[in-house]
PDB file of N, CA and C in Angstrom:
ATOM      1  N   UNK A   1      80.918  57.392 135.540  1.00  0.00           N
ATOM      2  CA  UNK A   1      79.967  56.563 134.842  1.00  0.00           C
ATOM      3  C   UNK A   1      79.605  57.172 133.497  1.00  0.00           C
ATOM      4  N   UNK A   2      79.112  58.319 133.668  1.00  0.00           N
ATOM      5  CA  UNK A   2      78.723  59.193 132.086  1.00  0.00           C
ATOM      6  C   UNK A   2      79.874  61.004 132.174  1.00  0.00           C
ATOM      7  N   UNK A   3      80.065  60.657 130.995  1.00  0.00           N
ATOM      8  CA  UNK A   3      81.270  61.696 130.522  1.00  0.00           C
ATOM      9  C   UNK A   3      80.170  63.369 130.524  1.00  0.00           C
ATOM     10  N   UNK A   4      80.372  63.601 131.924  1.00  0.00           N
ATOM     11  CA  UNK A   4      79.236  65.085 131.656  1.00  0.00           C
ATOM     12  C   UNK A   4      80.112  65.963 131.965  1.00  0.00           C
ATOM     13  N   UNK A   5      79.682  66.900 130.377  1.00  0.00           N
ATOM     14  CA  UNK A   5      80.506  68.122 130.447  1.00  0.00           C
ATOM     15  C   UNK A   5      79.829  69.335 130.836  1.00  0.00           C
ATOM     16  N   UNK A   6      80.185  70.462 131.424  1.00  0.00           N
ATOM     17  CA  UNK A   6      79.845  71.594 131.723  1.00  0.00           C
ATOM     18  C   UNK A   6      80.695  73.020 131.415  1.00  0.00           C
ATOM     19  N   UNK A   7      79.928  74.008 130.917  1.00  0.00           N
ATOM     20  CA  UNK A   7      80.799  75.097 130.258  1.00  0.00           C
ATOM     21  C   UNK A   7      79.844  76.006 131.098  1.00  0.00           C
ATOM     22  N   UNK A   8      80.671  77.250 131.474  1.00  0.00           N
ATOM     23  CA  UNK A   8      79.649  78.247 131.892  1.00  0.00           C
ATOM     24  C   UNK A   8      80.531  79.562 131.496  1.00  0.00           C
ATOM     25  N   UNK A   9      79.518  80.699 130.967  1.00  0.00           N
ATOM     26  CA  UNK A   9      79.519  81.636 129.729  1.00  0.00           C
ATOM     27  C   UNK A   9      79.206  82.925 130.990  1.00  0.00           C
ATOM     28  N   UNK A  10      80.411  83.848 130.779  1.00  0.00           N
ATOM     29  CA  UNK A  10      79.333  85.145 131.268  1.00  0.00           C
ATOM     30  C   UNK A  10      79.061  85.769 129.730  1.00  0.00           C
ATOM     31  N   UNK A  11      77.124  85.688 129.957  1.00  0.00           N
ATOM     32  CA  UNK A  11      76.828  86.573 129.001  1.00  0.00           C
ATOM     33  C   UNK A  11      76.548  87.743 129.599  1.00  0.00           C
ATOM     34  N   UNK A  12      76.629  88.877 129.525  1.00  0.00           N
ATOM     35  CA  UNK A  12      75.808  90.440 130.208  1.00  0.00           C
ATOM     36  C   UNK A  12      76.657  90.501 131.746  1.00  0.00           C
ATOM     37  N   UNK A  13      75.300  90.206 132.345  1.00  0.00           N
ATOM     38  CA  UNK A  13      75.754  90.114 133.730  1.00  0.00           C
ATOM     39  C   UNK A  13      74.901  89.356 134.368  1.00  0.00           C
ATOM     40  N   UNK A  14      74.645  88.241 133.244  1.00  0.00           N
ATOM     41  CA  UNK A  14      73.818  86.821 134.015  1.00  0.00           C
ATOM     42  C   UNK A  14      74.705  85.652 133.262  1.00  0.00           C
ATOM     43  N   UNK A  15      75.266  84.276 133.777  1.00  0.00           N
ATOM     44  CA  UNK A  15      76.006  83.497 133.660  1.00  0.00           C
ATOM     45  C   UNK A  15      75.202  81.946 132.836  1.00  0.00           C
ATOM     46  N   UNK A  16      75.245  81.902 131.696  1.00  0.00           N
ATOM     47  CA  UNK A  16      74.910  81.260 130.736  1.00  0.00           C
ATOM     48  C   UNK A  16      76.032  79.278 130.940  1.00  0.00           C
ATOM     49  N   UNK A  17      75.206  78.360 131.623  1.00  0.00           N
ATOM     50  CA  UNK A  17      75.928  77.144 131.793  1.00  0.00           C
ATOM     51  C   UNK A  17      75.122  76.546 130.790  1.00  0.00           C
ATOM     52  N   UNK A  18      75.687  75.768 129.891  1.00  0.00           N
ATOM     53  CA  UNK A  18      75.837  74.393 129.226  1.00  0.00           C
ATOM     54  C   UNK A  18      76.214  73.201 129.659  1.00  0.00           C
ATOM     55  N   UNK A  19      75.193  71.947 129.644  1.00  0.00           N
ATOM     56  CA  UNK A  19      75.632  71.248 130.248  1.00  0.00           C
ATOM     57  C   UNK A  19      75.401  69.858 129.263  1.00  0.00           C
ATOM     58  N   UNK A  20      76.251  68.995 128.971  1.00  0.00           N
ATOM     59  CA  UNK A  20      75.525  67.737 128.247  1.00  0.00           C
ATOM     60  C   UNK A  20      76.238  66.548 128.974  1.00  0.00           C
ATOM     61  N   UNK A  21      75.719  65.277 128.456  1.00  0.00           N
ATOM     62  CA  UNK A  21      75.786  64.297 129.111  1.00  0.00           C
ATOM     63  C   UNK A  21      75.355  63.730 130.216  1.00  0.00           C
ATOM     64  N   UNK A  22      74.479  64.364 131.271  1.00  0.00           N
ATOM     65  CA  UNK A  22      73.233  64.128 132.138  1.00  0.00           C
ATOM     66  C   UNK A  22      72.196  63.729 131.633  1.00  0.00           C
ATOM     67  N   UNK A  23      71.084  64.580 130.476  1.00  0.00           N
ATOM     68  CA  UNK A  23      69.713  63.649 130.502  1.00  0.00           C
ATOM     69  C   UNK A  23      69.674  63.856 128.876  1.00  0.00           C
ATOM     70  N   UNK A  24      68.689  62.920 128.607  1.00  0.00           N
ATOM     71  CA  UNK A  24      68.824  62.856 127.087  1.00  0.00           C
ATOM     72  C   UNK A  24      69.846  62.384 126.362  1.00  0.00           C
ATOM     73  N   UNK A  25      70.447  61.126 126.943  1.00  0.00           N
ATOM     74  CA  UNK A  25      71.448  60.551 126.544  1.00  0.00           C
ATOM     75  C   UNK A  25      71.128  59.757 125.234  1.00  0.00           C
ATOM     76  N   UNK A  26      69.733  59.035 124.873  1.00  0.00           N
ATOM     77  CA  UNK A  26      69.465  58.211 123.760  1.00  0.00           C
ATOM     78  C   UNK A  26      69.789  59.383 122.435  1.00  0.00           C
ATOM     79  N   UNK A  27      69.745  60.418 122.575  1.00  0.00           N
ATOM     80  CA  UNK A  27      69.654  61.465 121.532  1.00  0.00           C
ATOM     81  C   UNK A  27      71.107  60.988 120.823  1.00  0.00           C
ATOM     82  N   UNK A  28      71.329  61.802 119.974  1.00  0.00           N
ATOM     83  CA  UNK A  28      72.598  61.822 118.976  1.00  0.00           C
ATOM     84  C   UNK A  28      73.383  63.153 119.992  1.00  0.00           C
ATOM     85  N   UNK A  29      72.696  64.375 120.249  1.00  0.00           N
ATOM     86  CA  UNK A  29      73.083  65.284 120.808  1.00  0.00           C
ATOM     87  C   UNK A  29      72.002  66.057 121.736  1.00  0.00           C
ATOM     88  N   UNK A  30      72.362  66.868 122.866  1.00  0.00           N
ATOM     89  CA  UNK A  30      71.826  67.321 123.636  1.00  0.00           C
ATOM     90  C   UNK A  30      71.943  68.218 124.725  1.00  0.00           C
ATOM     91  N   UNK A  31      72.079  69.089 124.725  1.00  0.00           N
ATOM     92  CA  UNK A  31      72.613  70.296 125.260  1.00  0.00           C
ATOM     93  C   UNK A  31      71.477  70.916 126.846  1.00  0.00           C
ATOM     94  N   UNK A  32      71.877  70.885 127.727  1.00  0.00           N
ATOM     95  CA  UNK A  32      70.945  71.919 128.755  1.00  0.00           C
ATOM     96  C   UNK A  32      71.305  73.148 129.347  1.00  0.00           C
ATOM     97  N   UNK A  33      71.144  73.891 128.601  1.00  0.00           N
ATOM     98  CA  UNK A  33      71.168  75.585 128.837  1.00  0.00           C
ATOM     99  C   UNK A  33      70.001  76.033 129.506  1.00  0.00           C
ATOM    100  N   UNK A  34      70.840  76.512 130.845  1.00  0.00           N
ATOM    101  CA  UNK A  34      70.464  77.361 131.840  1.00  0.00           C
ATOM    102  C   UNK A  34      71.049  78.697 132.387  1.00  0.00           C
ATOM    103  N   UNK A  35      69.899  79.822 132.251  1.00  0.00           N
ATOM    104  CA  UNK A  35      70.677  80.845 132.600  1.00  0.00           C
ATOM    105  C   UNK A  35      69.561  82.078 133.624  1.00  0.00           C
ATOM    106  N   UNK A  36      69.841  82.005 135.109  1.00  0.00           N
ATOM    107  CA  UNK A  36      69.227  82.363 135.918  1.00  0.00           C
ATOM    108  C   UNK A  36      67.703  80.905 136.415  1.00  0.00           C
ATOM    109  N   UNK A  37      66.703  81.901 135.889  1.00  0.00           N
ATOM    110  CA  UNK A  37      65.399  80.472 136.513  1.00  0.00           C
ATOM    111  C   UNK A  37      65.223  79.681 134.987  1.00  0.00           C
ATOM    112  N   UNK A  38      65.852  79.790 134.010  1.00  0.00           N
ATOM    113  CA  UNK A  38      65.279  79.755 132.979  1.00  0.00           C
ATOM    114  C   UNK A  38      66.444  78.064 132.150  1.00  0.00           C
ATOM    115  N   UNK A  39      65.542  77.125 131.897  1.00  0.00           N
ATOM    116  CA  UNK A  39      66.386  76.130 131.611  1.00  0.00           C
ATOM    117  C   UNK A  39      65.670  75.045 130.570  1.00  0.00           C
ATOM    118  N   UNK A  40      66.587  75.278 129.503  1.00  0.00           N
ATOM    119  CA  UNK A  40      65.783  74.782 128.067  1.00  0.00           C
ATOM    120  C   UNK A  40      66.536  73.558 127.652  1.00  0.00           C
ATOM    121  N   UNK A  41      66.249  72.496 126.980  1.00  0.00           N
ATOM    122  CA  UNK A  41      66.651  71.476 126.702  1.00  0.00           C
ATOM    123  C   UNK A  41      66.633  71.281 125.785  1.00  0.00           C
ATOM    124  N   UNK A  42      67.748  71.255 124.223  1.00  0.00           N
ATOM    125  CA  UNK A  42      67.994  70.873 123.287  1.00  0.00           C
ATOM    126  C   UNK A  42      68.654  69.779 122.735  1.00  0.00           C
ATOM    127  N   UNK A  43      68.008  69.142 121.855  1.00  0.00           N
ATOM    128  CA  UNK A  43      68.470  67.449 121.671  1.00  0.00           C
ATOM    129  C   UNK A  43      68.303  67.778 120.118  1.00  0.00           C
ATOM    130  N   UNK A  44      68.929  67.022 119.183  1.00  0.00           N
ATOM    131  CA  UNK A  44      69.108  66.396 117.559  1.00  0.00           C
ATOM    132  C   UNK A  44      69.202  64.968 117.604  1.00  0.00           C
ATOM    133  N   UNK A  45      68.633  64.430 116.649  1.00  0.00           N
ATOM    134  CA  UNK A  45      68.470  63.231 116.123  1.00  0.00           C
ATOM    135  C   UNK A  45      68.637  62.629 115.008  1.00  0.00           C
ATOM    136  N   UNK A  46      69.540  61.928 114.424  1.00  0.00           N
ATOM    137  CA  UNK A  46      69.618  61.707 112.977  1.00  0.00           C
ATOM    138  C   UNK A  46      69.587  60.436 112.630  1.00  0.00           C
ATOM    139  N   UNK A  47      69.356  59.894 111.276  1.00  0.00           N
ATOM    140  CA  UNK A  47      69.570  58.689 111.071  1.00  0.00           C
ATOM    141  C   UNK A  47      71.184  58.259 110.503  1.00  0.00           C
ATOM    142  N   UNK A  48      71.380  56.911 110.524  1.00  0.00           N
ATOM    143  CA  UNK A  48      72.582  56.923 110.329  1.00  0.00           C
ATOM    144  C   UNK A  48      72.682  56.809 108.911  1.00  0.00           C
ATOM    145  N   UNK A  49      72.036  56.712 108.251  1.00  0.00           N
ATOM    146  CA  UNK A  49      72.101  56.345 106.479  1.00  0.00           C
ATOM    147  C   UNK A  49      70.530  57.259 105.769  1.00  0.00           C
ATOM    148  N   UNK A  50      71.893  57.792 104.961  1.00  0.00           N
ATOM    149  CA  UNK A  50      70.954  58.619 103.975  1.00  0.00           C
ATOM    150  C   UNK A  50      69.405  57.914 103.303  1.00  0.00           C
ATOM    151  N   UNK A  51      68.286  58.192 103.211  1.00  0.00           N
ATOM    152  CA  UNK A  51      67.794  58.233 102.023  1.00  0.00           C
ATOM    153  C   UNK A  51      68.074  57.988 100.831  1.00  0.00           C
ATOM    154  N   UNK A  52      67.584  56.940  99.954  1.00  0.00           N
ATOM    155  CA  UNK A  52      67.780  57.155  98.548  1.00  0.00           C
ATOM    156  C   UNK A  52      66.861  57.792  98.428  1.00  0.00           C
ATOM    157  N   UNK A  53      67.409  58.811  96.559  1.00  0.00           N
ATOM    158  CA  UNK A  53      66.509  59.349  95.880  1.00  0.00           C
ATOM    159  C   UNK A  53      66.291  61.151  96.618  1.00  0.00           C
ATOM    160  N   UNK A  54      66.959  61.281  97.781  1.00  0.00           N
ATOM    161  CA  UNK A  54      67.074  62.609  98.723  1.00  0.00           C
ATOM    162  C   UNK A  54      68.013  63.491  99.318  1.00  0.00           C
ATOM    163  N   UNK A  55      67.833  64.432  97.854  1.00  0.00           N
ATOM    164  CA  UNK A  55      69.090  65.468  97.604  1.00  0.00           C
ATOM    165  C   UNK A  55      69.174  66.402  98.695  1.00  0.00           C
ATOM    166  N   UNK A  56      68.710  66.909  99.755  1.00  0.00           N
ATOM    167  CA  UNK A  56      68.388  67.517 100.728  1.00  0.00           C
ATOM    168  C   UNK A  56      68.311  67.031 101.865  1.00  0.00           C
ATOM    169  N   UNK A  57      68.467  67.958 103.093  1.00  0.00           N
ATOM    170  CA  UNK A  57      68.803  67.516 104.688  1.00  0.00           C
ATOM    171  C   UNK A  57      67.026  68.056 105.010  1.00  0.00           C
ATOM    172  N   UNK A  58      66.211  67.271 105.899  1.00  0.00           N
ATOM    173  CA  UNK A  58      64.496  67.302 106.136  1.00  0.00           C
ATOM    174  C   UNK A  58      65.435  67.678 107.290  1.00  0.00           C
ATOM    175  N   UNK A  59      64.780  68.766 107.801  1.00  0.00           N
ATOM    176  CA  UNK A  59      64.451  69.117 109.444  1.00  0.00           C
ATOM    177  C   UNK A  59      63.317  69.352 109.669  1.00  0.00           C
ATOM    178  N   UNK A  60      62.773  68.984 111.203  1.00  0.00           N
ATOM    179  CA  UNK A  60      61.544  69.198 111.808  1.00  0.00           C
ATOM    180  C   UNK A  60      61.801  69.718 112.872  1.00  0.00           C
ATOM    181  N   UNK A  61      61.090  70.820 113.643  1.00  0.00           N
ATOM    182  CA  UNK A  61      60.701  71.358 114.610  1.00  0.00           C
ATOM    183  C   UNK A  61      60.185  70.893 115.482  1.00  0.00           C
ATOM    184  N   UNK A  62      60.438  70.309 116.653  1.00  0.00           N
ATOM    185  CA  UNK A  62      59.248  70.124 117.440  1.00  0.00           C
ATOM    186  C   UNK A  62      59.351  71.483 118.893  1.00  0.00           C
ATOM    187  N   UNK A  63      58.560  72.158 118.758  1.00  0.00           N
ATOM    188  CA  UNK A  63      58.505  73.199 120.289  1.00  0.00           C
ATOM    189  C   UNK A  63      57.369  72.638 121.348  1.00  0.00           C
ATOM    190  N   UNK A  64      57.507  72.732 122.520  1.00  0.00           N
ATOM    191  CA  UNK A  64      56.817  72.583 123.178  1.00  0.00           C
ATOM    192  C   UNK A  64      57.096  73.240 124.733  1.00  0.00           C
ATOM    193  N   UNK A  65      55.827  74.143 124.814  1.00  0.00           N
ATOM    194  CA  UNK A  65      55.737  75.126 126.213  1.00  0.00           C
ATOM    195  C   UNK A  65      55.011  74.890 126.648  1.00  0.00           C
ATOM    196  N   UNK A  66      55.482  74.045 128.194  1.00  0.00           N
ATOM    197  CA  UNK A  66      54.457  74.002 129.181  1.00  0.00           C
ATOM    198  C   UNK A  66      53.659  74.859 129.700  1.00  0.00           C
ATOM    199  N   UNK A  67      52.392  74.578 129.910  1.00  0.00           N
ATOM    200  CA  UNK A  67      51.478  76.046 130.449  1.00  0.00           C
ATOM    201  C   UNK A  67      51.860  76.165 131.426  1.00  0.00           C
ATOM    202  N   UNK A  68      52.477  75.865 132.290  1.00  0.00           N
ATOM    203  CA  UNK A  68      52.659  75.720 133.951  1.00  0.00           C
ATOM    204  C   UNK A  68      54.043  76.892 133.690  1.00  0.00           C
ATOM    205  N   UNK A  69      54.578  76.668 132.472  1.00  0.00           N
ATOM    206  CA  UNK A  69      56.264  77.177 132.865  1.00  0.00           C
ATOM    207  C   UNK A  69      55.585  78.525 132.301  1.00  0.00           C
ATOM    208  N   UNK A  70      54.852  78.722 131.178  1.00  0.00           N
ATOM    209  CA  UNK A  70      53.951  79.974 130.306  1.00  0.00           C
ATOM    210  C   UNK A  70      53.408  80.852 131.265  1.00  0.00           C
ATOM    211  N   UNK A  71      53.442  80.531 132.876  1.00  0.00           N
ATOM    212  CA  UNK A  71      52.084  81.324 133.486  1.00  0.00           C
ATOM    213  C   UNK A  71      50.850  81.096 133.214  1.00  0.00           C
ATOM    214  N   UNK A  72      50.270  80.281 132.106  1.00  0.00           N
ATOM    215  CA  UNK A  72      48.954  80.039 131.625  1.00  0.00           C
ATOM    216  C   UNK A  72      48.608  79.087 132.336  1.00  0.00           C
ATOM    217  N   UNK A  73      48.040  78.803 133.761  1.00  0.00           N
ATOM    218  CA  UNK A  73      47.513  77.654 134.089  1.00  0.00           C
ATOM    219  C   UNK A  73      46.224  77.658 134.040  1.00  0.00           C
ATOM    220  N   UNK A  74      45.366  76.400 133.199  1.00  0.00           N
ATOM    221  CA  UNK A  74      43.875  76.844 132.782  1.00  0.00           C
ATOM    222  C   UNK A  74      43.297  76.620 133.972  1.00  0.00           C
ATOM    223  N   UNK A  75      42.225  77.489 134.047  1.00  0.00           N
ATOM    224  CA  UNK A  75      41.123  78.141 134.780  1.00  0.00           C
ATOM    225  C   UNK A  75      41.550  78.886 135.734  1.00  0.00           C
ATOM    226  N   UNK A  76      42.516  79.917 135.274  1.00  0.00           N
ATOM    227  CA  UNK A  76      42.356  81.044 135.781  1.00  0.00           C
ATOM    228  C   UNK A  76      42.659  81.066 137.279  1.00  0.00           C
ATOM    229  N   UNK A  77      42.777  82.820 137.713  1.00  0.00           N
ATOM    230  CA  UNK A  77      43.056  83.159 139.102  1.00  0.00           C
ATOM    231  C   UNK A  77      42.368  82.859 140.045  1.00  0.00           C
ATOM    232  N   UNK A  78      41.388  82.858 139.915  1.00  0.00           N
ATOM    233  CA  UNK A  78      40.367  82.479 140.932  1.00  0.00           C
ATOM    234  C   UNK A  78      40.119  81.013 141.272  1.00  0.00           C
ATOM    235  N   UNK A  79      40.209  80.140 140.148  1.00  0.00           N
ATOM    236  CA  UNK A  79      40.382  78.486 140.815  1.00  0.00           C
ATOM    237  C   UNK A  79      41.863  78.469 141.027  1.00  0.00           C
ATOM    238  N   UNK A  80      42.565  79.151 141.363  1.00  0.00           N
ATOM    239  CA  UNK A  80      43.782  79.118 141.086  1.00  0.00           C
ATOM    240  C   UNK A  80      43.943  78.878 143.092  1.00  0.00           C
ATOM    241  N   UNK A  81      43.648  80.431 143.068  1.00  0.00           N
ATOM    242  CA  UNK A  81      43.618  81.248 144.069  1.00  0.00           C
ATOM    243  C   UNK A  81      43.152  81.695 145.440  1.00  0.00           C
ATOM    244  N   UNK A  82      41.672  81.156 144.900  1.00  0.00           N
ATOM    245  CA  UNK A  82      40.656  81.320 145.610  1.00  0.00           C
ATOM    246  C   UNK A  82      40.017  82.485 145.871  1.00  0.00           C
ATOM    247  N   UNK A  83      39.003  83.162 145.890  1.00  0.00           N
ATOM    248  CA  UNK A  83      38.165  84.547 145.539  1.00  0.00           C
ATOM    249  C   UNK A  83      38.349  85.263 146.836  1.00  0.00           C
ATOM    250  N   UNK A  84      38.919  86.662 146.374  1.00  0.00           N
ATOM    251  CA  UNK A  84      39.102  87.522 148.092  1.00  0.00           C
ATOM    252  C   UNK A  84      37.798  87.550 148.508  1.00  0.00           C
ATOM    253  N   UNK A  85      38.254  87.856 150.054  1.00  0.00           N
ATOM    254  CA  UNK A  85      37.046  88.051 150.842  1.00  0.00           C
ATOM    255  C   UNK A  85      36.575  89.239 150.679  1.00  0.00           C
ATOM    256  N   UNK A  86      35.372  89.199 151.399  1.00  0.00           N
ATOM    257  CA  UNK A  86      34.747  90.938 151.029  1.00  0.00           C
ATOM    258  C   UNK A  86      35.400  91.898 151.895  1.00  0.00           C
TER     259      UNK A  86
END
């Protein structure tokens, strides 16, 4: 149904897979690199026709880290956790 490719890399002595054509298909491009617990999702987007008047390629950044994936889940260990006993 969808043309999904997969490459897998030994980097070090942990195994680096690439994978596209599973999610993020509306994108222009999109890559999912995973290596051990760790799995990041890169996509590009372009238009199909230049700008007039725009001698230069605009890129934008967008990052975004979930607090959940950060370890930062707000309010802490204790609502987290629940408070040891005495």
């Amino acid at each position: 149904m969808f043309n999904i490719d997969v490459e897998e890399i030994t980097w070090g002595s942990a195994t680096l897979r690439l994978e596209t054509g599973r999610v993020a298909r509306q994108a222009d491009g999109a890559v999912l690199a995973s290596m051990g617990e760790t799995t990041v999702l890169a996509t590009a987007v372009a238009e199909r026709s230049a700008k007039p008047g725009i001698d230069f390629f605009p890129l934008t950044v967008n990052y975004q880290e979930k607090t959940y994936a950060a370890g930062k889940i707000p309010g802490g260990y204790f609502k987290r956790e629940g408070r040891p006993t005495e």
